[in-house]
Protein backbone atom coordinates (compact mmCIF):
# COMPACT_ATOMS: atom_id res chain seq x y z
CA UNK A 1 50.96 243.31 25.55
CA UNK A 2 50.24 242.16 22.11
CA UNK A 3 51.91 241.71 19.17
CA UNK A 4 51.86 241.03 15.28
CA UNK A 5 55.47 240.68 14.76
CA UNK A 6 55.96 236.98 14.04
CA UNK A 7 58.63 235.01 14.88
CA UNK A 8 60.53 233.18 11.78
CA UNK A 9 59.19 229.75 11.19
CA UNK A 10 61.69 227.23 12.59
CA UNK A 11 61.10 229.34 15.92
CA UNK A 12 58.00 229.24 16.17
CA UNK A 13 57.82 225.61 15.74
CA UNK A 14 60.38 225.68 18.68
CA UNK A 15 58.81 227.61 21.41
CA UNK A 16 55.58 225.47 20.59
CA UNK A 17 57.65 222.41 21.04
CA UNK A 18 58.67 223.94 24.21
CA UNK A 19 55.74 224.58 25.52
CA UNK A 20 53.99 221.19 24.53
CA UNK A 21 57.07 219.85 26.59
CA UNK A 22 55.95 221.71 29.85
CA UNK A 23 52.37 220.09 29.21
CA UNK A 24 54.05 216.57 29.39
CA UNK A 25 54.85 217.31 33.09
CA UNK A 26 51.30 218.62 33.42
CA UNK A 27 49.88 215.64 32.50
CA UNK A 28 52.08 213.69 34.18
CA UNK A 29 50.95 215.28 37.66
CA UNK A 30 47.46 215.01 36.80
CA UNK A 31 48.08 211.53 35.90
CA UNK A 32 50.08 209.93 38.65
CA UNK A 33 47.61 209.84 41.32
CA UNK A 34 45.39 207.21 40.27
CA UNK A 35 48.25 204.98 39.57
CA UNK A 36 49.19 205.94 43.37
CA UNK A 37 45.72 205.58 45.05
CA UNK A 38 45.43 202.08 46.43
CA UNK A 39 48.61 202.91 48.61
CA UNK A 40 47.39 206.46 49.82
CA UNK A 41 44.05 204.84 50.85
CA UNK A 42 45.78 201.98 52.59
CA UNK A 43 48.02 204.25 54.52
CA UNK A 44 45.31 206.87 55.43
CA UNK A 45 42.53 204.67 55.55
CA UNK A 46 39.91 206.61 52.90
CA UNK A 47 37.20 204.79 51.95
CA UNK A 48 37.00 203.80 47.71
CA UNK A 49 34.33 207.33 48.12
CA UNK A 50 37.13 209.51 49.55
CA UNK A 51 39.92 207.89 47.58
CA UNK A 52 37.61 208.74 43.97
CA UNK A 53 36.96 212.46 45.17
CA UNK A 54 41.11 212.97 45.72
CA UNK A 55 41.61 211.35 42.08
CA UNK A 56 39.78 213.88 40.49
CA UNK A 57 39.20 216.85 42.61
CA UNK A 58 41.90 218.27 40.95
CA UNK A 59 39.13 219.08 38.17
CA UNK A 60 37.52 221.25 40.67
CA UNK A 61 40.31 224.10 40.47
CA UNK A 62 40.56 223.52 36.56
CA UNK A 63 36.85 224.30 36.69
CA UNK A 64 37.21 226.90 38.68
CA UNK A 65 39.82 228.78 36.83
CA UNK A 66 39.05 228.02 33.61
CA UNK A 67 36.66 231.08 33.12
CA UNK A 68 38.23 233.95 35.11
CA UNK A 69 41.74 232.62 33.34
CA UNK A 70 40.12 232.89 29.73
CA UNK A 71 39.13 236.75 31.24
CA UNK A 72 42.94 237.05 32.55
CA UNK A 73 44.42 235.96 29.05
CA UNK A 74 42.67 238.67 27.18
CA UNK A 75 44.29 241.06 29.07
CA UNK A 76 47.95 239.82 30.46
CA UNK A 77 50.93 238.34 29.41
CA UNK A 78 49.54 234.49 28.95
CA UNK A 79 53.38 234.03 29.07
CA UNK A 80 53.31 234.90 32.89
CA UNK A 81 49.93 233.22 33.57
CA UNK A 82 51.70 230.02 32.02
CA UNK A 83 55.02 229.95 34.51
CA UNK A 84 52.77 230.90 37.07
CA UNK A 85 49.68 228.22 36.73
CA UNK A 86 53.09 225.86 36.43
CA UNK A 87 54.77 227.08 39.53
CA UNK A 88 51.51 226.18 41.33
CA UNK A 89 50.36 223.01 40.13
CA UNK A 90 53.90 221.77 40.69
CA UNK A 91 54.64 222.91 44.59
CA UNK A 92 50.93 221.51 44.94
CA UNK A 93 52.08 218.31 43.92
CA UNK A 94 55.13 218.33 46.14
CA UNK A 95 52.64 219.46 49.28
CA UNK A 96 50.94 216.34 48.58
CA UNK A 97 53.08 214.02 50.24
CA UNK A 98 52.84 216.26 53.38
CA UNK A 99 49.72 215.99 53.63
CA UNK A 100 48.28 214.86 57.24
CA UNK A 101 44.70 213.97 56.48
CA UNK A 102 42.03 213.78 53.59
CA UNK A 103 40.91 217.51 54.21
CA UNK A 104 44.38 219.15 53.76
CA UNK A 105 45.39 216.62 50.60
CA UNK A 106 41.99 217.47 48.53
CA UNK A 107 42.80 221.19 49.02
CA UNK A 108 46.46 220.48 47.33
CA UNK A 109 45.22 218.61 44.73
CA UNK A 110 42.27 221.36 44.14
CA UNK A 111 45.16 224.01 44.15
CA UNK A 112 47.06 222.19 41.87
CA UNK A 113 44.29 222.00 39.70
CA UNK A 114 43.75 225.84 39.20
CA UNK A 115 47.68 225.94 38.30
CA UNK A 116 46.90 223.36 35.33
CA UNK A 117 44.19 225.60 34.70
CA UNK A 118 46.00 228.30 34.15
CA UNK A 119 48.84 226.66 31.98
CA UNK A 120 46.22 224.70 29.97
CA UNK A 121 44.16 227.69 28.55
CA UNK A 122 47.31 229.95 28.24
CA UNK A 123 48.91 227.52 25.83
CA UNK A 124 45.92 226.75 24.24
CA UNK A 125 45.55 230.36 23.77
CA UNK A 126 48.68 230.74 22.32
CA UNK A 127 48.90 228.06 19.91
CA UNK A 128 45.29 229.08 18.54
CA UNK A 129 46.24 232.92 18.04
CA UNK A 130 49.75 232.12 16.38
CA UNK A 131 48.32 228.97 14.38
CA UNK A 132 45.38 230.13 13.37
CA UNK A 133 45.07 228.69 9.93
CA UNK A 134 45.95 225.31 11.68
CA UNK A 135 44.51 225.68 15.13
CA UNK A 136 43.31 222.18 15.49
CA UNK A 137 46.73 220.63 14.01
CA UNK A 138 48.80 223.04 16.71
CA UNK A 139 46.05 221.73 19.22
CA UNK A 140 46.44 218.18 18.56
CA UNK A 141 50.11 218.44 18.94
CA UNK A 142 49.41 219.93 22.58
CA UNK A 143 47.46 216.85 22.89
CA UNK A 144 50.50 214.95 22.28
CA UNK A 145 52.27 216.40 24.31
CA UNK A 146 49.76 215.34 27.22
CA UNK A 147 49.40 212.14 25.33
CA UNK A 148 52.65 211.69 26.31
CA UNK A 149 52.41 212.50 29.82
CA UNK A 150 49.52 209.93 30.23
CA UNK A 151 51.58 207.40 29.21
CA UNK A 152 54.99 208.01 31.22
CA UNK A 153 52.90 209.28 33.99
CA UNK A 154 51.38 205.68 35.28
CA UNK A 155 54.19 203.86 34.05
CA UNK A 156 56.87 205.83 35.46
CA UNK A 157 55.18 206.25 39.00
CA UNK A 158 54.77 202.60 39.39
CA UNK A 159 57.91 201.81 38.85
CA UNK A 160 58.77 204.52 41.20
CA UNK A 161 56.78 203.12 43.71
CA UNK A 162 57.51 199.60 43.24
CA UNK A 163 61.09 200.08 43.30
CA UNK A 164 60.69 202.13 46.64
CA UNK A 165 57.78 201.60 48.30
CA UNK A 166 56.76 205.31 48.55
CA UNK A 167 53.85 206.71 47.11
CA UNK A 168 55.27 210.51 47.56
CA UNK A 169 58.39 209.47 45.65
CA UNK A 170 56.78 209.98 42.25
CA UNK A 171 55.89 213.25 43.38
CA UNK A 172 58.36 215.14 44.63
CA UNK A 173 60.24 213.85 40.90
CA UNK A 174 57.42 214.85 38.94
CA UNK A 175 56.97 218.16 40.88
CA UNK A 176 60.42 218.77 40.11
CA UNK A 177 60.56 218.40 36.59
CA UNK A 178 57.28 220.93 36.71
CA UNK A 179 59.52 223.41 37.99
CA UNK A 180 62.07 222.77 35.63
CA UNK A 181 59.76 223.33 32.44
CA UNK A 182 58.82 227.11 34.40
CA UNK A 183 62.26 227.95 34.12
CA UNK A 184 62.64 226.62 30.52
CA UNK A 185 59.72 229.23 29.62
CA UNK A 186 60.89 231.68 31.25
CA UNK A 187 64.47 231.22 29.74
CA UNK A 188 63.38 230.33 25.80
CA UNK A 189 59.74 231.04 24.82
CA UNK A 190 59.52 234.44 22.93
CA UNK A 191 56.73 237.05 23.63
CA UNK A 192 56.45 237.35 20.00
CA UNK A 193 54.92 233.71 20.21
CA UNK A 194 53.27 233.52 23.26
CA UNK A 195 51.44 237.25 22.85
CA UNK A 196 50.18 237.17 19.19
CA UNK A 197 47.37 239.38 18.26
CA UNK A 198 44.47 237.11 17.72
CA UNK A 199 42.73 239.22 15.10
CA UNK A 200 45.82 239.90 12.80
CA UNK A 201 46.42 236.31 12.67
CA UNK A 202 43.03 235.83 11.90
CA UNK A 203 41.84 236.68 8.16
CA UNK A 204 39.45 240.30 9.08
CA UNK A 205 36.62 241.40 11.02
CA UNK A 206 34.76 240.89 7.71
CA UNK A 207 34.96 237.55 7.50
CA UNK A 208 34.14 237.17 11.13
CA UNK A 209 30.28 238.54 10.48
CA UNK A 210 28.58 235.09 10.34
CA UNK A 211 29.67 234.52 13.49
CA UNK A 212 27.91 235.86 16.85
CA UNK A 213 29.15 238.68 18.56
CA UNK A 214 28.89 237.05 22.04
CA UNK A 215 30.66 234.34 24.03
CA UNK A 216 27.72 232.78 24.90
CA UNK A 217 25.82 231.44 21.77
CA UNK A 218 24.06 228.16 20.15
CA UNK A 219 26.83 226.41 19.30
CA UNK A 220 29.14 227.45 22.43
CA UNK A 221 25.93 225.56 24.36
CA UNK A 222 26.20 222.52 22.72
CA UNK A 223 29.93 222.60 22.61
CA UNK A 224 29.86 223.58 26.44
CA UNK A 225 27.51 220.16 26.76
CA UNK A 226 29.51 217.55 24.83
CA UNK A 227 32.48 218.95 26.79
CA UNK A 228 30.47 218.81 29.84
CA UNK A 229 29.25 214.87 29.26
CA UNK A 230 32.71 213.77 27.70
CA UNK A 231 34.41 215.19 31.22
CA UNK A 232 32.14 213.63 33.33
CA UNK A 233 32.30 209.70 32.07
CA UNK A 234 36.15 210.27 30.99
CA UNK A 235 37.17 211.53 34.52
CA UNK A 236 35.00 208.72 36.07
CA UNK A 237 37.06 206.28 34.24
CA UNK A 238 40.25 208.01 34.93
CA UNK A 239 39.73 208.91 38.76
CA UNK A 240 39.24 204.80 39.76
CA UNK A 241 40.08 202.99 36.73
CA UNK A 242 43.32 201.35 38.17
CA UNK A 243 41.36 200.56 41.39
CA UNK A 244 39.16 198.63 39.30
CA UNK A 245 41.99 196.56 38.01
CA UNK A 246 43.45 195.97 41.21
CA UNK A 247 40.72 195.98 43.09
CA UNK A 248 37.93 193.68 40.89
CA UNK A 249 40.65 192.22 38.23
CA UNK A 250 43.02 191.50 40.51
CA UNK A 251 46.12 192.82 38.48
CA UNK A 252 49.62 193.74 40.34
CA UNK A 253 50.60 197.14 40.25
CA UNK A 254 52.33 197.46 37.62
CA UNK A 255 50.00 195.71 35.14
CA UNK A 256 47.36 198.25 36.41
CA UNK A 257 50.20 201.04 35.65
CA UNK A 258 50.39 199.57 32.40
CA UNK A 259 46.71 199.34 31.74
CA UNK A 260 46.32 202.72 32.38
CA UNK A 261 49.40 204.28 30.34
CA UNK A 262 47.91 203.05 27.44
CA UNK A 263 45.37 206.47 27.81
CA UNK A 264 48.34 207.99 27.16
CA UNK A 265 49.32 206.13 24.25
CA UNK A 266 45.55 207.10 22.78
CA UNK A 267 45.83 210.56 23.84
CA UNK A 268 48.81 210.67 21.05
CA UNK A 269 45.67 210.45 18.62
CA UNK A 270 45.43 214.09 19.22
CA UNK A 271 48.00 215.04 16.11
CA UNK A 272 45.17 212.65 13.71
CA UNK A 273 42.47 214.77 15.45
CA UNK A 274 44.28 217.84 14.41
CA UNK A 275 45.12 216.78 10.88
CA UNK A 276 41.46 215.54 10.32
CA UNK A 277 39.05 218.67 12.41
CA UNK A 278 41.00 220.84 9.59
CA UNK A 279 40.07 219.05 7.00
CA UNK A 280 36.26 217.44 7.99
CA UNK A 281 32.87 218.23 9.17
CA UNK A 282 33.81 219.23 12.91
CA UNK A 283 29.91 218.66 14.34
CA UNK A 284 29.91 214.80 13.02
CA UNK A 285 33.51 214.32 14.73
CA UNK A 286 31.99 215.39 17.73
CA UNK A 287 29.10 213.56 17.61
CA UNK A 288 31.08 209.65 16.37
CA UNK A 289 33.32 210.37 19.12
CA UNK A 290 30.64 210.65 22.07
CA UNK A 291 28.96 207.27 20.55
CA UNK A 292 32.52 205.70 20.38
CA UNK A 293 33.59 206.94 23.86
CA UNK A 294 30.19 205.51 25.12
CA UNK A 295 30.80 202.08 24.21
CA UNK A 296 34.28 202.03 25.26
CA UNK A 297 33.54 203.13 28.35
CA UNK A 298 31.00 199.93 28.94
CA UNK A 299 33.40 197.54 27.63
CA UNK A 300 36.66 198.49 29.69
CA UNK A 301 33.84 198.18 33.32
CA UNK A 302 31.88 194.77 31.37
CA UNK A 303 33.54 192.70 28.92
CA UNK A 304 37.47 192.96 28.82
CA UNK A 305 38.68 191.13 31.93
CA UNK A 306 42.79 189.76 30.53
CA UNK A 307 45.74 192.93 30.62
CA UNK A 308 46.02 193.13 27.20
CA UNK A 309 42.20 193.73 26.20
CA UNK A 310 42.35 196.34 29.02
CA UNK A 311 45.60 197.83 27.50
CA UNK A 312 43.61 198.31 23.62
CA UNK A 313 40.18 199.41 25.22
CA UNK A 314 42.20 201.85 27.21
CA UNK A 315 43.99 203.01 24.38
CA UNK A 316 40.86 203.33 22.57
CA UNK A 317 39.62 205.70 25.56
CA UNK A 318 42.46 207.45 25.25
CA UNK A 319 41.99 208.33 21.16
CA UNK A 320 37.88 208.82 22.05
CA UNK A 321 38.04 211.56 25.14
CA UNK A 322 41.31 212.90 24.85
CA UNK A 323 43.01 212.62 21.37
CA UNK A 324 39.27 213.20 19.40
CA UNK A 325 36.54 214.97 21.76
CA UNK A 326 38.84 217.31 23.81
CA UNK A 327 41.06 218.33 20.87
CA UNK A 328 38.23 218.66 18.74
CA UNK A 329 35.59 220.86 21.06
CA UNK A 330 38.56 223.15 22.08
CA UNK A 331 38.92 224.12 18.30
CA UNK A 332 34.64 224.10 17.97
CA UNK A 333 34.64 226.20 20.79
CA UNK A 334 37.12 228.85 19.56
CA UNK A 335 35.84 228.74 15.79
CA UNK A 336 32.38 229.18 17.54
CA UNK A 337 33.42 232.96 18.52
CA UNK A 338 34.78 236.05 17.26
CA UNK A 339 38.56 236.57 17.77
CA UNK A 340 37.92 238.85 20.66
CA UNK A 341 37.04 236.10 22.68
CA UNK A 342 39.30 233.38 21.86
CA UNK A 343 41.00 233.29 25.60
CA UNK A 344 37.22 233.79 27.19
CA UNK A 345 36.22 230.67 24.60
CA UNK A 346 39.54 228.74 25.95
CA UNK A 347 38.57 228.95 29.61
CA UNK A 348 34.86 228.21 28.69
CA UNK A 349 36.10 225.12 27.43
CA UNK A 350 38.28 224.41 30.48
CA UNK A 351 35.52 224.99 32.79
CA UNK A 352 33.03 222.87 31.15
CA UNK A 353 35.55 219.84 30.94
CA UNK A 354 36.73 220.27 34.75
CA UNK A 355 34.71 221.60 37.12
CA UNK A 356 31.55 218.74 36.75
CA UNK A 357 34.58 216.16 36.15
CA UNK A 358 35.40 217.65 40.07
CA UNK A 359 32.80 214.99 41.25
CA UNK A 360 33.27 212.51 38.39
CA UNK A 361 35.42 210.00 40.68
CA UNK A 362 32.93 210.50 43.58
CA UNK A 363 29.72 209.94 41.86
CA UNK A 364 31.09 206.73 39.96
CA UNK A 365 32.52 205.72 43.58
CA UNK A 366 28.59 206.08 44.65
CA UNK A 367 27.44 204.29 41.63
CA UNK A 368 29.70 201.43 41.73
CA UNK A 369 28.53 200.85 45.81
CA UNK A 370 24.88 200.66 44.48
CA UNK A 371 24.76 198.81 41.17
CA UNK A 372 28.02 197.61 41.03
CA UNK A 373 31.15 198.47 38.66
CA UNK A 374 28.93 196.79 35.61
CA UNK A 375 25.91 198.93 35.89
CA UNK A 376 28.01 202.20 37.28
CA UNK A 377 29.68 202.14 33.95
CA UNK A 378 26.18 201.66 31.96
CA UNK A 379 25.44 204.71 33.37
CA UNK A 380 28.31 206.72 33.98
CA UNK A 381 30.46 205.79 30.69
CA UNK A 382 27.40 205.24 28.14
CA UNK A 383 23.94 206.78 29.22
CA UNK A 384 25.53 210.32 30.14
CA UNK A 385 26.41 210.72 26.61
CA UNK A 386 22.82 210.09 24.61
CA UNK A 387 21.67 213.62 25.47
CA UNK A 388 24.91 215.93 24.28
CA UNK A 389 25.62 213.11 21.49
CA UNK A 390 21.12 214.36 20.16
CA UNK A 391 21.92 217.68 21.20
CA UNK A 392 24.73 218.57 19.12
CA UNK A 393 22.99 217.53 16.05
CA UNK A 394 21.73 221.11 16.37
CA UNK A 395 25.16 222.38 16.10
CA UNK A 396 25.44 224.97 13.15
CA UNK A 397 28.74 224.61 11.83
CA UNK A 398 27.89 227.61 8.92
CA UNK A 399 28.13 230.21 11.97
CA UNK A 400 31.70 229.43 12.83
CA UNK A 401 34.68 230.36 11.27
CA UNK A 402 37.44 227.98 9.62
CA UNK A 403 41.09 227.61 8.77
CA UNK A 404 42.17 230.29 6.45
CA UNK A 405 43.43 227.88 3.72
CA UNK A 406 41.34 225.29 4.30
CA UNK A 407 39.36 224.68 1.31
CA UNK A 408 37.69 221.25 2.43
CA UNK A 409 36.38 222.70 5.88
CA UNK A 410 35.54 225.71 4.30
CA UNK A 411 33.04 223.53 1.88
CA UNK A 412 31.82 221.88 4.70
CA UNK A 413 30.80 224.70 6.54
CA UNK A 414 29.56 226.24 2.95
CA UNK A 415 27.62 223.13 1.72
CA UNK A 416 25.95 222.35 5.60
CA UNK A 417 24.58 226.33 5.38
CA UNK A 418 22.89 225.41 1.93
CA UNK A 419 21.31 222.67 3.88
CA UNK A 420 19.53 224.47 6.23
């Protein structure tokens, strides 16, 4: 059920700060596992292969759910879809630790992927039908949220698991909290902001007419690559990045915890994302963030060897995939359709970020056994990139729509149209 009755400001604001909240946990259960790797493989004996494929096969059920989600959202409570995709991806994580084997834990961590699936485009859904004249600023909030997650998430769990010595202690806490937040959206987020009409909080179906009538378009192509690229090399780095560090820089556990919080910290560049993609040329945001995620990506694998160069290159990582490209294609992608489609666009975007990142930590697990972590992350972290970082020159940012409001966007997209 839709609706255009709006909630008063200040409450609005609220259930949005609720919501961002549940996507800490999110992100913290997404996060964790890396941090927790070198002990899983030790006690079940994977090989660095098996261990890369658990750290990110998680993507596969975001993948896979990103697309018949966006379809789900268009036509049910994304309310429901949220507690539920949160119910999942939390019991998930708790079946985790009772896991017997590598077959039965990769089919939890798929499962819990589709439950972040779900959450992921439902909020994202919500936030861009309600904010509408500020989509990317309510998007890079979101992105704070999981900016936040990123960082407590390593942190947290290797304290956890220093303090204990159990890897399924972080777990069952952060599985717990997960449950927690489905309650708390249950109990306090309105209908009246999670089920917004898309088009009435848009400006008209007039205004819309410069944009295609289908999901599947130019620009959703090029958008659908970036994301597709940027997923890829930032899931690599995130699937076996604090093996690395243990494993080639020799750092304890909680230096390597540390290291790897600071994507976190970068992720909190969402909000500057958001305030800028309002504001700027959206296509050239894209496009400086795939050439600055690039070269980050070689120097974290090449150059930076002490814990604090790690720490700023990983924040840096952080502000490139997360905070810039991710914040800034989900808004691309959704300005790239008509209001109809928003939820289709939202899971379009969750599919193309996921599902090839499902393989990310396996084929830079391959890569690193033949040329090495140096040359893996030449060609996993930088190459990838050159062809989406060409190809969305071709991006036409005169058939999307903009921020009611937003005069300087607005002139972008006017003054690019003229110069074509």
């Amino acid at each position: 059920m839709r609706t255009n009755d709006r909630l008063p400001p200040a409450a609005a604001i609220g259930a949005l700060l609720i919501v961002a909240a549940t996507y800490v946990v999110n992100a913290m259960d997404r996060m964790v596992f890396p941090t927790l790797l070198p002990s899983v493989d030790r006690e079940y004996g994977f090989t660095l292969a098996a261990g890369g494929f658990l750290a990110t096969v998680f993507t596969l059920g975001l993948g896979v759910a990103g697309m018949p989600g966006g379809f789900l959202f268009d036509r049910t409570s994304r309310k429901t879809v949220a507690i539920l995709g949160i119910v999942v991806y939390s019991i998930c994580t708790g079946l985790t630790c009772l896991a017997i084997g590598f077959y039965d834990m990769a089919a939890y961590r798929a499962a819990s992927g589709v439950g972040e699936a779900l959450q992921n485009a439902a909020i994202f859904t919500m936030a861009g039908a309600y904010f509408a004249r500020n989509r990317t600023m309510a998007f890079g909030l979101l992105n704070c949220a999981y900016g936040m997650g990123s960082f407590i998430a390593p942190r947290w769990g290797a304290h956890l698991l220093a303090q204990s010595g159990s890897w399924r202690l972080p777990l069952y806490v952060y599985g717990a909290l997960g449950l927690a937040g489905a309650a708390a959206t249950l109990l306090f987020v309105s209908q009246r902001f999670t089920e917004q009409n898309a088009e009435e909080a848009r400006v008209g179906a007039d205004a819309e007419r410069h944009i295609p009538d289908r999901l599947v378009n130019r620009n959703t192509v090029l958008v659908a690559l970036a994301s597709i690229g940027g997923g890829i090399a930032g899931y690599g780095y995130l699937g076996l990045y604090p093996t690395f560090l243990r494993s080639e820089l020799h750092f304890s556990v909680e230096a390597a915890g540390a290291a790897a919080s600071m994507y976190g910290a970068g992720a909190l560049m969402g909000l500057l994302c958001g305030y800028l993609a309002d504001r700027v040329n959206q296509k050239w945001l894209t496009i400086l963030t795939l050439i600055g995620l690039g070269v980050v990506g070689y120097a974290l694998f090449n150059i930076a060897t002490t814990p604090l160069w790690q720490s700023i290159l990983s924040f840096v990582e952080g502000t490139a995939f997360s905070g810039f490209l991710y914040v800034n294609n989900y808004s691309l992608m959704q300005r790239s359709v008509r209001s109809a489609a928003t939820g289709r666009a939202s899971g379009l975007v969750v599919t193309c970020v996921y599902l090839p990142a499902a393989l990310s930590g396996y084929l830079f697990a391959e890569l690193v056994a033949r040329l090495g972590w140096s040359g893996a992350a030449l060609v996993q972290m930088s190459l990838l990139l050159v062809v989406p970082t060409i190809a969305m020159l071709f991006f036409d940012l005169a058939q999307t729509s903009c921020a009611v409001g937003s005069s300087p966007g607005r002139a972008g997209a006017e003054a690019e149209a003229r110069s074509v």
